[in-house]
PDB file of N, CA and C in Angstrom:
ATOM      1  N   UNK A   1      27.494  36.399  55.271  1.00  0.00           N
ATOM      2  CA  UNK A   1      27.895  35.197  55.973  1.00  0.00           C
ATOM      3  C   UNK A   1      28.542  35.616  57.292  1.00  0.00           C
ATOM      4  N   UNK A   2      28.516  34.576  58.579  1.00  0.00           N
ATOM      5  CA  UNK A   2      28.838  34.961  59.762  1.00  0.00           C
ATOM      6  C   UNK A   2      29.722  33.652  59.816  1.00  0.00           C
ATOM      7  N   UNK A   3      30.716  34.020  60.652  1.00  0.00           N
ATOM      8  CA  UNK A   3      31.707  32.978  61.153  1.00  0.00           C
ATOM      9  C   UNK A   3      31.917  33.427  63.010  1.00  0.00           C
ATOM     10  N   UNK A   4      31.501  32.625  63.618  1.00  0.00           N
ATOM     11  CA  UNK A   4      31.976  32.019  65.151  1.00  0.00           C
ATOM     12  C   UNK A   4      32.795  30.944  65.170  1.00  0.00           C
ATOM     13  N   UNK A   5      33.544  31.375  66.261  1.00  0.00           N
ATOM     14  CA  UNK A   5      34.924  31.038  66.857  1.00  0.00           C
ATOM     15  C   UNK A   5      34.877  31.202  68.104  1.00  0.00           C
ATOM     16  N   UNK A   6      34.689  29.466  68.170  1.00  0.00           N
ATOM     17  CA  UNK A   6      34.374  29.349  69.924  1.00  0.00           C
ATOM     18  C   UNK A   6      36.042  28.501  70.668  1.00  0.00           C
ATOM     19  N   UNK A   7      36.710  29.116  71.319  1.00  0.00           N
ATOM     20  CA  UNK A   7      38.356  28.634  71.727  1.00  0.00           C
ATOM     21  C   UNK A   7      38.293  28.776  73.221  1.00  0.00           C
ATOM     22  N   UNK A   8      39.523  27.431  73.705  1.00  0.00           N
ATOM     23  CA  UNK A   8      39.692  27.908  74.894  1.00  0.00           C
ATOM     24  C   UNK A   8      40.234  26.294  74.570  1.00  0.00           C
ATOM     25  N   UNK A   9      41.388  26.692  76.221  1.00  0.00           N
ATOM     26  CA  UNK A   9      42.395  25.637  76.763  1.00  0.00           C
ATOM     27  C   UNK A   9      41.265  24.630  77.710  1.00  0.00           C
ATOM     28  N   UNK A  10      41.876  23.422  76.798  1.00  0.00           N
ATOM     29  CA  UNK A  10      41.463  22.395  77.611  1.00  0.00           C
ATOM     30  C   UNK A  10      42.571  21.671  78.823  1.00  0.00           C
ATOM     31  N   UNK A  11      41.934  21.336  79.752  1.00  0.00           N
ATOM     32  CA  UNK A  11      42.887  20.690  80.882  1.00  0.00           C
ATOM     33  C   UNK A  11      43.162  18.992  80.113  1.00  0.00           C
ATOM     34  N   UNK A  12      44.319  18.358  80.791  1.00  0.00           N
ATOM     35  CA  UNK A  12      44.552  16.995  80.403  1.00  0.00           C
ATOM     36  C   UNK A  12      43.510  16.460  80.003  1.00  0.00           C
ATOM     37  N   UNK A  13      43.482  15.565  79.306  1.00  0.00           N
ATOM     38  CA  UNK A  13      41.848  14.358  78.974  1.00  0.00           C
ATOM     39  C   UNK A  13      41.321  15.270  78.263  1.00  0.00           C
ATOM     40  N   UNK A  14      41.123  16.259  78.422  1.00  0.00           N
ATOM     41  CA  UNK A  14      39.954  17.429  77.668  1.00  0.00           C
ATOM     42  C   UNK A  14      39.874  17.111  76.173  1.00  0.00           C
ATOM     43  N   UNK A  15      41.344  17.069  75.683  1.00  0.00           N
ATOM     44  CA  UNK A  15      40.396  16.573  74.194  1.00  0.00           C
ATOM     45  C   UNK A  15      40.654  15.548  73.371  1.00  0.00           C
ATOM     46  N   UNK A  16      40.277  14.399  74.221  1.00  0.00           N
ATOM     47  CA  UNK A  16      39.802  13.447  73.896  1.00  0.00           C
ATOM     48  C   UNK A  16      38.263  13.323  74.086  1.00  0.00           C
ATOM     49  N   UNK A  17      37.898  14.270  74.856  1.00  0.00           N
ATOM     50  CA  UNK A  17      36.263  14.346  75.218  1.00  0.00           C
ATOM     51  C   UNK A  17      36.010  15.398  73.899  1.00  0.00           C
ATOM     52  N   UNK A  18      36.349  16.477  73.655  1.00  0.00           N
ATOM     53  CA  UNK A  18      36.093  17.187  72.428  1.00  0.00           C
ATOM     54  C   UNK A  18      36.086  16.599  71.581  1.00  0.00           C
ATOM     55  N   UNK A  19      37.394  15.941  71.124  1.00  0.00           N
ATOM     56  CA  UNK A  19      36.742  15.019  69.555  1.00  0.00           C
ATOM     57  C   UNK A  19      35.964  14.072  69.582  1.00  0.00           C
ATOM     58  N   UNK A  20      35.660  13.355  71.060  1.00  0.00           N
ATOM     59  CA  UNK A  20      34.286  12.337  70.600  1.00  0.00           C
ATOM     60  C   UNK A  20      33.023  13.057  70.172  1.00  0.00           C
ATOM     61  N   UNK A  21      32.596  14.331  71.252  1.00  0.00           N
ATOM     62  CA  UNK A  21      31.275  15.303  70.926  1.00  0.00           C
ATOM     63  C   UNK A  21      31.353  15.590  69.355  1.00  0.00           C
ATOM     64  N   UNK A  22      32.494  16.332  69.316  1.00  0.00           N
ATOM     65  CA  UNK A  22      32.679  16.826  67.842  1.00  0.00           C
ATOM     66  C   UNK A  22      32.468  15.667  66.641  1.00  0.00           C
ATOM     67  N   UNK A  23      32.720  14.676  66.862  1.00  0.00           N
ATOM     68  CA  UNK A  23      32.399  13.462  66.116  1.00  0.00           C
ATOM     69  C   UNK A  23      30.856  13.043  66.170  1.00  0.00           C
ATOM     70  N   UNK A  24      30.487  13.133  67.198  1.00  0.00           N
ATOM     71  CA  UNK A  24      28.928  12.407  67.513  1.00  0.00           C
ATOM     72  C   UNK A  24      27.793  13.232  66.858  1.00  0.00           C
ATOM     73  N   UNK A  25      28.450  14.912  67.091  1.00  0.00           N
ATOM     74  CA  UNK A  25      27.481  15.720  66.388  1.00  0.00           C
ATOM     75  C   UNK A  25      27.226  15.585  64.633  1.00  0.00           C
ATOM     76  N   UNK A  26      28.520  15.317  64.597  1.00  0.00           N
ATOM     77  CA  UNK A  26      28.257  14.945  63.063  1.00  0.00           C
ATOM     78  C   UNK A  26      27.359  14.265  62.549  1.00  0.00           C
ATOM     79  N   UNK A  27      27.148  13.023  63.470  1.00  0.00           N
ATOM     80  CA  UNK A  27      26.078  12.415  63.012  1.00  0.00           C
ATOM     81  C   UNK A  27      24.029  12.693  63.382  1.00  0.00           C
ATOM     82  N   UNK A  28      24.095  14.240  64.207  1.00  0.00           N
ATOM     83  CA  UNK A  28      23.099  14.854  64.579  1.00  0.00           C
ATOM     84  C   UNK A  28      22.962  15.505  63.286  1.00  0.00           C
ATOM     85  N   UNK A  29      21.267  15.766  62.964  1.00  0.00           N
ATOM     86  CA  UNK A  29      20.985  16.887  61.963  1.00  0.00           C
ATOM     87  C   UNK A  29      21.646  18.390  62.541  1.00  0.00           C
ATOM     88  N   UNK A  30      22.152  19.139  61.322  1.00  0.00           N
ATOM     89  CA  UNK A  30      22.787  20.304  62.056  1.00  0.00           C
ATOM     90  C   UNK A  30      21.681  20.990  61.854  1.00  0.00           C
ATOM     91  N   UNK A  31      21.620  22.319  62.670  1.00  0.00           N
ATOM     92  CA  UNK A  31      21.170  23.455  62.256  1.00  0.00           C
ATOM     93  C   UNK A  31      21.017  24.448  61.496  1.00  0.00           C
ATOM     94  N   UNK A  32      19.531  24.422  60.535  1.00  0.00           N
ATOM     95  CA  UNK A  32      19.724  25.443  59.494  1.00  0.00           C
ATOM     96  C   UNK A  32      20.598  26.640  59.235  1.00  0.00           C
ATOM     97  N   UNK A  33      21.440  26.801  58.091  1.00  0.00           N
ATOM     98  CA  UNK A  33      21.750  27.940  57.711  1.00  0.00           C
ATOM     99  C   UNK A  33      23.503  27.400  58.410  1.00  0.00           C
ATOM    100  N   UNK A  34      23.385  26.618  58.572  1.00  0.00           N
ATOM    101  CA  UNK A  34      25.025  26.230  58.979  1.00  0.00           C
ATOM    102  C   UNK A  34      25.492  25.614  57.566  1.00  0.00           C
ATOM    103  N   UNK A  35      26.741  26.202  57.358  1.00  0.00           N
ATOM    104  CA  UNK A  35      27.583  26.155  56.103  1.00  0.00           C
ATOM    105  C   UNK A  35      28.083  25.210  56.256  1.00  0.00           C
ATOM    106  N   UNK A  36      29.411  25.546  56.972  1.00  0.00           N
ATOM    107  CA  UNK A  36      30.455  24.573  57.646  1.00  0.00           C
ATOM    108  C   UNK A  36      31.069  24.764  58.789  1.00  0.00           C
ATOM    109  N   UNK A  37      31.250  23.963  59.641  1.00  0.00           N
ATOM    110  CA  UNK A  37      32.368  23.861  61.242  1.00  0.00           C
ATOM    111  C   UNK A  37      33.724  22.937  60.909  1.00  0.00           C
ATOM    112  N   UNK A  38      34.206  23.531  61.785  1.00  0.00           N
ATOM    113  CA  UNK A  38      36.020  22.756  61.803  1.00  0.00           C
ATOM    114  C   UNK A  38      36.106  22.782  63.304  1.00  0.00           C
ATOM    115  N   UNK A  39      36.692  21.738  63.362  1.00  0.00           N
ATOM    116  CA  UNK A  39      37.362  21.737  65.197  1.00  0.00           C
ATOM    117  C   UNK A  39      38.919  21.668  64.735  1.00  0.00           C
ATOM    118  N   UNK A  40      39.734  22.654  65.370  1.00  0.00           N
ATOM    119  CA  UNK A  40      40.954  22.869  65.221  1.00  0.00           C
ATOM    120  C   UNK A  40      41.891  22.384  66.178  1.00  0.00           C
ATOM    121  N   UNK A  41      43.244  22.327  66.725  1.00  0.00           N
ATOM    122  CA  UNK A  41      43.776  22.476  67.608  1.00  0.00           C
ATOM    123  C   UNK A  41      44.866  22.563  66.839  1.00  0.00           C
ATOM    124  N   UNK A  42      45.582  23.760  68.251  1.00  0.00           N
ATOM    125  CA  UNK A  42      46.428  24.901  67.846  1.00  0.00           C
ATOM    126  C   UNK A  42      48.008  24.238  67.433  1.00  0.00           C
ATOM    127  N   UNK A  43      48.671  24.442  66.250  1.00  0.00           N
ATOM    128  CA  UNK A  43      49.808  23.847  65.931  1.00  0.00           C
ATOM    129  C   UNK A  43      51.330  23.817  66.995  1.00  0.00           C
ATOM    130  N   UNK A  44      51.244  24.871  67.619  1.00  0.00           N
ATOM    131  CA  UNK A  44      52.198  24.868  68.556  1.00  0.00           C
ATOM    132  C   UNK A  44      51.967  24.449  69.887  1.00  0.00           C
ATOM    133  N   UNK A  45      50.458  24.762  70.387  1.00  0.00           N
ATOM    134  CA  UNK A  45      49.543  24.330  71.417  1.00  0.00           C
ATOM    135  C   UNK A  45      48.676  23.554  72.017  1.00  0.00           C
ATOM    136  N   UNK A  46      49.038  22.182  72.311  1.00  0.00           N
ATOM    137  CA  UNK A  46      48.386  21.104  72.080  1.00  0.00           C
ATOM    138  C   UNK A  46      47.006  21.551  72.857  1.00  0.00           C
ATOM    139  N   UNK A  47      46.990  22.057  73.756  1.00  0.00           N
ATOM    140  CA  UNK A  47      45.689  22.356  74.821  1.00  0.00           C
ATOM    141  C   UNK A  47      44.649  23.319  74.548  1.00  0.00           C
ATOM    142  N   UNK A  48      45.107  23.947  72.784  1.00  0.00           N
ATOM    143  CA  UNK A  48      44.568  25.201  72.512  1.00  0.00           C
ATOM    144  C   UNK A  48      43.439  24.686  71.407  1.00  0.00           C
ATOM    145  N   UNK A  49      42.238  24.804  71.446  1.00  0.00           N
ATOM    146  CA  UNK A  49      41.270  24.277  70.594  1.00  0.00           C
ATOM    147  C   UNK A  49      40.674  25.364  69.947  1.00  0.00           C
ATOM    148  N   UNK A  50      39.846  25.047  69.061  1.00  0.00           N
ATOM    149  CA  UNK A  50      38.626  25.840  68.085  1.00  0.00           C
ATOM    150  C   UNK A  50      37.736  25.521  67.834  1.00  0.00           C
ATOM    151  N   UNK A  51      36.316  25.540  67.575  1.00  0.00           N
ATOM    152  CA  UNK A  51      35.601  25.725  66.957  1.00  0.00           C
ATOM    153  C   UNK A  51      35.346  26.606  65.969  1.00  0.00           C
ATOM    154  N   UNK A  52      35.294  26.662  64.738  1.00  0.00           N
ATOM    155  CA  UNK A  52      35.093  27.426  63.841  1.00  0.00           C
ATOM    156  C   UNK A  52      33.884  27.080  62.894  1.00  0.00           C
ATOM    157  N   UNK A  53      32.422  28.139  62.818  1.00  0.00           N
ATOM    158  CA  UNK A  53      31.442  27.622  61.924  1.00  0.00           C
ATOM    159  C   UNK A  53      31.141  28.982  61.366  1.00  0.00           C
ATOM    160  N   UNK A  54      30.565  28.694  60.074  1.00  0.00           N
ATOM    161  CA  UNK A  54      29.803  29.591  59.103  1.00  0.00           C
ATOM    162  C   UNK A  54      28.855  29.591  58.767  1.00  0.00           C
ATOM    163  N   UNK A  55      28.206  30.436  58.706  1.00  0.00           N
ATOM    164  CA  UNK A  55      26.309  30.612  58.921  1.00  0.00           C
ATOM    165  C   UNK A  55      26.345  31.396  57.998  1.00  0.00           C
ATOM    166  N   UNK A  56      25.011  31.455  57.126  1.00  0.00           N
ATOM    167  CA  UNK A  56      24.581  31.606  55.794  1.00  0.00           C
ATOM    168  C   UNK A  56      24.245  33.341  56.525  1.00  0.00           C
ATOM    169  N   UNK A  57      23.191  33.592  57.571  1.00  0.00           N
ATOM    170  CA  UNK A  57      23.247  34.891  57.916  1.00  0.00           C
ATOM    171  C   UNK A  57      23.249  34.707  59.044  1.00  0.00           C
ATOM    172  N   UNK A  58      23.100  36.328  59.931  1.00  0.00           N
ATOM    173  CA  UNK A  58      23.228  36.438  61.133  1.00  0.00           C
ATOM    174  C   UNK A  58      21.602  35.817  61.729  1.00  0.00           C
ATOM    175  N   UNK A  59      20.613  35.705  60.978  1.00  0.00           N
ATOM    176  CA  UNK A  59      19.431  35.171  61.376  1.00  0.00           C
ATOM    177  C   UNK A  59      19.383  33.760  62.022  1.00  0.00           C
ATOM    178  N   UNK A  60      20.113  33.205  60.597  1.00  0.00           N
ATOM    179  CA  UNK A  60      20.719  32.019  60.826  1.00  0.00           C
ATOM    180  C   UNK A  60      21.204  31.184  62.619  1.00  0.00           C
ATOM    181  N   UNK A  61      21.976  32.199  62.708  1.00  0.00           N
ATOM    182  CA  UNK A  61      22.731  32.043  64.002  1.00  0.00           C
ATOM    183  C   UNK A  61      22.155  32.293  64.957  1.00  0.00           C
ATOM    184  N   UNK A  62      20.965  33.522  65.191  1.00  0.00           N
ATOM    185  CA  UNK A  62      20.546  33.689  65.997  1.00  0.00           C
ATOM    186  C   UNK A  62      19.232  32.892  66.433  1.00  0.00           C
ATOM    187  N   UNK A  63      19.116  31.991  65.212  1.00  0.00           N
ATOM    188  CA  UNK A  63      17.734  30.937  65.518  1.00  0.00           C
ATOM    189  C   UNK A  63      18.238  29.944  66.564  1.00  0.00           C
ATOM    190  N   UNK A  64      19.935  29.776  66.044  1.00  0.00           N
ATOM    191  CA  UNK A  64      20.200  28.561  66.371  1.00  0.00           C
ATOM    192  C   UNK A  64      20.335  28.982  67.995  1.00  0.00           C
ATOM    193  N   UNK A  65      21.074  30.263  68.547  1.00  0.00           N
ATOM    194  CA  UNK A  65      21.391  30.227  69.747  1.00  0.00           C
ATOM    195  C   UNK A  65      20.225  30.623  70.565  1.00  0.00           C
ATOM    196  N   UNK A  66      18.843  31.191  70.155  1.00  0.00           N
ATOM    197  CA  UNK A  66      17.769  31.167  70.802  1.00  0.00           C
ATOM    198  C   UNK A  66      17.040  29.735  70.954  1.00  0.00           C
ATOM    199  N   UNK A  67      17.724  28.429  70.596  1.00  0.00           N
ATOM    200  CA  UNK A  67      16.879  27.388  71.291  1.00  0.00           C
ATOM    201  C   UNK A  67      17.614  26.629  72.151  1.00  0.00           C
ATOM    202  N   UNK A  68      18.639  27.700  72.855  1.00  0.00           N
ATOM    203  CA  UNK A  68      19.249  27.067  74.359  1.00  0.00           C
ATOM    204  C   UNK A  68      21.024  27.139  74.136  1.00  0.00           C
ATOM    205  N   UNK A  69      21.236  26.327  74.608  1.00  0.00           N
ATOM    206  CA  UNK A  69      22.919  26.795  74.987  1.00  0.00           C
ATOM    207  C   UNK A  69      23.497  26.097  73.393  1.00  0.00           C
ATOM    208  N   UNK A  70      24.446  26.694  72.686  1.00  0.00           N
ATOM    209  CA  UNK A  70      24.936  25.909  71.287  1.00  0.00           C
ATOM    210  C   UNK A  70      25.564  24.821  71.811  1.00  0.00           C
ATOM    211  N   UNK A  71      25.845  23.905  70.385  1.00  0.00           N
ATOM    212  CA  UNK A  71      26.059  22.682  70.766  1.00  0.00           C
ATOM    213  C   UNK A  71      27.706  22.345  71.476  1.00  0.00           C
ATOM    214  N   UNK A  72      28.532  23.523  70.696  1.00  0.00           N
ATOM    215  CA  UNK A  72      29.883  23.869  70.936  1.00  0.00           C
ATOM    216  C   UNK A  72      30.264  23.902  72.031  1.00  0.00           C
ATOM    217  N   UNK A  73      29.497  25.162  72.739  1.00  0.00           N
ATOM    218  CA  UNK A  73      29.564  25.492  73.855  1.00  0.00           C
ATOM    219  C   UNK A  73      29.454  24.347  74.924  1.00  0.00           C
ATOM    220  N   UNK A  74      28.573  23.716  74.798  1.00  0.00           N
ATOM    221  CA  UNK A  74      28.438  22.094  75.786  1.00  0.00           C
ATOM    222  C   UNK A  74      29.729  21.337  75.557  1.00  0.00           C
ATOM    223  N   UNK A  75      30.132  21.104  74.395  1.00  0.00           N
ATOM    224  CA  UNK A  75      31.321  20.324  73.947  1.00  0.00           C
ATOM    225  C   UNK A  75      32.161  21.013  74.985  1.00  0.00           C
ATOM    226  N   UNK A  76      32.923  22.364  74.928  1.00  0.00           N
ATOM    227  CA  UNK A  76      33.716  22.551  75.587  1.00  0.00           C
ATOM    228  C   UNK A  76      33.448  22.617  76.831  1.00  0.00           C
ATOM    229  N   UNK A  77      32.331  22.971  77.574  1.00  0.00           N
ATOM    230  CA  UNK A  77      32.566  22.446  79.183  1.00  0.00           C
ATOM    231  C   UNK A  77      32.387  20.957  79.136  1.00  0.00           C
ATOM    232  N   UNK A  78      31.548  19.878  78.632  1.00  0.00           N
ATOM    233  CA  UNK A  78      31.639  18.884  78.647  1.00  0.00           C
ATOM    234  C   UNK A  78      33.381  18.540  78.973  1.00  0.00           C
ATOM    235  N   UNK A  79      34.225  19.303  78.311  1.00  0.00           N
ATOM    236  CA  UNK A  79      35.280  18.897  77.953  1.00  0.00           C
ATOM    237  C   UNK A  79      36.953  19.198  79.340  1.00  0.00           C
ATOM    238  N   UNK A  80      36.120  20.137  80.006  1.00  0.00           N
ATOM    239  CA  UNK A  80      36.473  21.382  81.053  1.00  0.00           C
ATOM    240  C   UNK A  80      36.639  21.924  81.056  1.00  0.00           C
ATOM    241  N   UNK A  81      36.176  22.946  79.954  1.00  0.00           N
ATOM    242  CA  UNK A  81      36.922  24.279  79.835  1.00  0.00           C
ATOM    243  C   UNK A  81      35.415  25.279  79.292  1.00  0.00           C
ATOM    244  N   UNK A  82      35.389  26.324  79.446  1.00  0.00           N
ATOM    245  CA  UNK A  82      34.717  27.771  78.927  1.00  0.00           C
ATOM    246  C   UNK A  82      35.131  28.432  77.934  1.00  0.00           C
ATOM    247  N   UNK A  83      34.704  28.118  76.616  1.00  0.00           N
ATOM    248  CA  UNK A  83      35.354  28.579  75.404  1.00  0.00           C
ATOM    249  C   UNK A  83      34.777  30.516  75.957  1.00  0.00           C
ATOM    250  N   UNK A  84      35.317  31.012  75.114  1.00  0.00           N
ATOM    251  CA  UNK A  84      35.002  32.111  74.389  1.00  0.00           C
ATOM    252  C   UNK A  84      34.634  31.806  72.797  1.00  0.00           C
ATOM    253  N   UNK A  85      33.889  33.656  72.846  1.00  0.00           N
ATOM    254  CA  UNK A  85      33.229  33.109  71.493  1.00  0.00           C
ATOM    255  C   UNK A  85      33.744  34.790  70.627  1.00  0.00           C
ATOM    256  N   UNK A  86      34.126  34.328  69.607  1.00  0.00           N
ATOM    257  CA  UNK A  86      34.243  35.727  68.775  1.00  0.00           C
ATOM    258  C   UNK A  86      33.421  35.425  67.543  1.00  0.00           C
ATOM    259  N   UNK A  87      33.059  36.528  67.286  1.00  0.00           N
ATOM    260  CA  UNK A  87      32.088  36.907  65.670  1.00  0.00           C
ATOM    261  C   UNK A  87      32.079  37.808  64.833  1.00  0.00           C
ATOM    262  N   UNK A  88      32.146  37.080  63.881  1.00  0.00           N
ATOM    263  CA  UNK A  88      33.229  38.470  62.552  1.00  0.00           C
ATOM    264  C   UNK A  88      31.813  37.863  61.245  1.00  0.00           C
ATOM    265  N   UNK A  89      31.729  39.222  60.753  1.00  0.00           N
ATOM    266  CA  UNK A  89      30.779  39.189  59.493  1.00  0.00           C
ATOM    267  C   UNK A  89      32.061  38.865  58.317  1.00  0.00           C
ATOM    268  N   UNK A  90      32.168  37.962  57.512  1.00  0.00           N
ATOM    269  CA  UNK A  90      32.784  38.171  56.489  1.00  0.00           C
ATOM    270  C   UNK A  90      32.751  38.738  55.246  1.00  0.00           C
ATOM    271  N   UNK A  91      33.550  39.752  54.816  1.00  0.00           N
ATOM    272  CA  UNK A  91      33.285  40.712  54.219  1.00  0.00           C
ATOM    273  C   UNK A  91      33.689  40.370  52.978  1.00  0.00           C
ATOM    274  N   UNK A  92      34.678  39.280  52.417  1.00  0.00           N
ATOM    275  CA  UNK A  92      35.065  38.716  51.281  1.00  0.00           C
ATOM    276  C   UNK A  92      35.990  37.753  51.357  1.00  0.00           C
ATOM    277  N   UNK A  93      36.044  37.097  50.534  1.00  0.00           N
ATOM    278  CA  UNK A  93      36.660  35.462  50.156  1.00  0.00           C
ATOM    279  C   UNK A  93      37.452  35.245  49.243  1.00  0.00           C
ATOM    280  N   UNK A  94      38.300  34.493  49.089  1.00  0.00           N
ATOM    281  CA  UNK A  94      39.311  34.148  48.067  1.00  0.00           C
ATOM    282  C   UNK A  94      39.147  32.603  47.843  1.00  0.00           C
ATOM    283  N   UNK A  95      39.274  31.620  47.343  1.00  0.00           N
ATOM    284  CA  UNK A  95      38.843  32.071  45.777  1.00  0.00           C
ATOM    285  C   UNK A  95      37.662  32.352  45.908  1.00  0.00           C
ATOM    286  N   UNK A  96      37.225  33.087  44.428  1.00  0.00           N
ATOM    287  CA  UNK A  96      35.745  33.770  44.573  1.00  0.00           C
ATOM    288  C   UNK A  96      35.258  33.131  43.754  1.00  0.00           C
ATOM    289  N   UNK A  97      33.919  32.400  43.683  1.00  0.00           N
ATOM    290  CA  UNK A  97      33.405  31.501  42.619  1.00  0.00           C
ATOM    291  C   UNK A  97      33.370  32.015  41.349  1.00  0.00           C
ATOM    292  N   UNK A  98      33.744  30.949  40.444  1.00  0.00           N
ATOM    293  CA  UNK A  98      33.320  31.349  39.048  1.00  0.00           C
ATOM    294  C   UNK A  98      32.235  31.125  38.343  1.00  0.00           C
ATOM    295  N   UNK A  99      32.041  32.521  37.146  1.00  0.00           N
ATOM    296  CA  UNK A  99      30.557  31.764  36.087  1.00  0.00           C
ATOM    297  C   UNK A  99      30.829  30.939  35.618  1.00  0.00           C
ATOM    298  N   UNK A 100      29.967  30.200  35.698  1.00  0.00           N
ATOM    299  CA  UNK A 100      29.481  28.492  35.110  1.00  0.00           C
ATOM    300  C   UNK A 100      29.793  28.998  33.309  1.00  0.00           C
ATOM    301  N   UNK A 101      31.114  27.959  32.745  1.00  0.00           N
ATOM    302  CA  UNK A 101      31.532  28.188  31.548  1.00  0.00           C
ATOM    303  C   UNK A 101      30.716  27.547  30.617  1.00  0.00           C
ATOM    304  N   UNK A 102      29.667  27.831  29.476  1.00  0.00           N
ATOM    305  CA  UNK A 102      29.576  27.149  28.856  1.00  0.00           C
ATOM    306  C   UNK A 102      30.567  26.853  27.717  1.00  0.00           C
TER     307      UNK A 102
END
């Protein structure tokens, strides 16, 4: 599994334009092999945002960003700002699923 983390400071107004995108996409089909996304903003930092998604593999991800700019990425300049993007393979999880008890 892959997790991206797309962040960056938005100027005034900025996110109120992020949570409408972030809302609207919801109602777009997502892109295969997408787990789950969170849009964050930072507890001490009102101007400090996230994107956070999880992709089943790195294939996954790379289908999605070979058919043009991600959707994230638009959100945040839509929004005024140039996220950065970090990418971490996850190597293990807590809780860890259990066998199905009969």
């Amino acid at each position: 599994m892959i997790l991206t983390i797309l962040e960056a400071q938005l100027p005034p107004g900025g996110a109120e334009s992020l949570q409408g995108a972030y809302a609207a996409a919801g109602a777009e089909a997502l892109p295969p092999g997408l787990v789950r996304t969170e849009l964050l903003r930072d507890a001490r930092d009102a101007t400090r945002w996230r994107i956070q998604t999880w992709w089943a593999s790195r294939d996954a991800l790379e289908a999605m960003r070979s058919a043009g700019t991600p959707a994230g990425v638009r959100m945040f300049r839509a929004a005024g700002a140039e996220p950065t993007l970090s990418l971490f393979e996850v190597v293990d999880g807590l809780p860890r699923p259990t066998a199905t008890r009969r």
